[in-house]
Protein backbone atom coordinates (compact mmCIF):
# COMPACT_ATOMS: atom_id res chain seq x y z
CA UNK A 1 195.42 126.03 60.46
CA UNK A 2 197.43 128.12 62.77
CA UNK A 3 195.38 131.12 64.06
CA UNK A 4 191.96 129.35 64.28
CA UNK A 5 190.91 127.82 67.79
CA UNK A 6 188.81 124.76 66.55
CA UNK A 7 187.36 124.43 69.94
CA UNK A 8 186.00 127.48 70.52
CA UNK A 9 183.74 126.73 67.31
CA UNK A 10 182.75 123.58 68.81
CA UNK A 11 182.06 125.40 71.97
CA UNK A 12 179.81 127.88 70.30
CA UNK A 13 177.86 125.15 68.12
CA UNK A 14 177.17 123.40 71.12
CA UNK A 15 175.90 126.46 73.07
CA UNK A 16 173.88 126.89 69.99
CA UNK A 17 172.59 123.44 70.12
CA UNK A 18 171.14 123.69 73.78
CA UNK A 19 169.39 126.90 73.15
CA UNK A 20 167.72 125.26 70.19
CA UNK A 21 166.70 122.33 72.50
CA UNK A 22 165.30 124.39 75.00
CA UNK A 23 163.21 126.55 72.75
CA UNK A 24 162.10 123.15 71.34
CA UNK A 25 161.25 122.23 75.09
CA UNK A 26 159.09 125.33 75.24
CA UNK A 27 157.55 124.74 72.16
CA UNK A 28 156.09 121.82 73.20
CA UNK A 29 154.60 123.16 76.34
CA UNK A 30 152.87 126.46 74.17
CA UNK A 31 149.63 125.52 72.25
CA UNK A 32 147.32 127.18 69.57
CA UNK A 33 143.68 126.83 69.35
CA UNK A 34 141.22 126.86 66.69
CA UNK A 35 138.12 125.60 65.29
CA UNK A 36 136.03 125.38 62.57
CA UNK A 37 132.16 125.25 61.75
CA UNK A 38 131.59 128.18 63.78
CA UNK A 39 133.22 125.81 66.68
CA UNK A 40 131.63 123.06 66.31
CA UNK A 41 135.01 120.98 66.19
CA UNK A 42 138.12 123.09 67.97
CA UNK A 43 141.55 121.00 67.47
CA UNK A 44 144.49 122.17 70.21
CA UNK A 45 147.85 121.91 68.87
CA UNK A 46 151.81 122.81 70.59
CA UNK A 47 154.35 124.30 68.82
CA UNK A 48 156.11 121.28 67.78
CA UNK A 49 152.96 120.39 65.74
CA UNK A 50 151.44 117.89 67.77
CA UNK A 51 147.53 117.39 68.34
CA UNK A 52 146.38 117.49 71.92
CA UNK A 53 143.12 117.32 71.82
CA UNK A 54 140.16 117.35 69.16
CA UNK A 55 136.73 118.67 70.55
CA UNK A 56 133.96 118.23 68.78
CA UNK A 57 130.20 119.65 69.47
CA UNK A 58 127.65 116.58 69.08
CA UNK A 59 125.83 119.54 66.54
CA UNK A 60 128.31 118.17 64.20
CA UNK A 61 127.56 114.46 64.47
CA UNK A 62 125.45 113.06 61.95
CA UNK A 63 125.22 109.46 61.07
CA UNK A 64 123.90 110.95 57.34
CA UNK A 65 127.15 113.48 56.45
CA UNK A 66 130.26 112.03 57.75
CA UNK A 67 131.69 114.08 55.19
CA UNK A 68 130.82 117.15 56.37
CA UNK A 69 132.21 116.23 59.77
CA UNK A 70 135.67 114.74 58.17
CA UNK A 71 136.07 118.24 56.39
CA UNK A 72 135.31 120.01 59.87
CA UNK A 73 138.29 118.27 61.26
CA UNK A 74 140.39 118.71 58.09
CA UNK A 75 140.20 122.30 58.37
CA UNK A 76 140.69 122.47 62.69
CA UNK A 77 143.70 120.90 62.20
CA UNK A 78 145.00 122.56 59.49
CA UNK A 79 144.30 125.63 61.29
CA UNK A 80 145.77 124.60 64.66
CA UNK A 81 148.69 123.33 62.76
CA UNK A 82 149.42 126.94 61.09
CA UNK A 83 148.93 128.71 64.00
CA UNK A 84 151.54 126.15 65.67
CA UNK A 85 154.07 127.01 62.98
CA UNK A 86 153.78 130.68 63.57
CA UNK A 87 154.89 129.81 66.85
């Protein structure tokens, strides 16, 4: 197609294509915090929605409700991982 300079498209797509790696890059080095059960479990997450690191108070520990302690962690990481997609 006479007129249109291919490369300069290519040239632009691949400018494009570092800026969305290095946003990507920064992602992963921002995190989100939150918790759940008035802190009792606080999940940290980074922007590229991975967990680093679950906390979790030894309040919330008991042998008798795991299922109390399951849904604390549910809902910390579902937080953390909303807050990370914000991002």
């Amino acid at each position: 197609m006479p007129g249109i300079d291919l490369n300069y498209f290519i040239r632009q797509a691949n400018k494009l294509t570092e800026k969305i790696e290095a946003r990507k890059q920064e992602l992963a080095n921002e995190t989100v915090e939150a918790s759940s059960g008035e802190g009792r479990v606080t999940v940290v997450a980074n922007g590229i929605q991975e967990i680093r690191s679950i906390k979790i108070d030894k309040s919330a520990i008991d042998p008798n409700d795991t299922g109390m302690l399951e849904d604390l962690i549910t809902a910390a990481v579902n937080a953390a991982l909303a807050s990370s997609r914000q991002l």
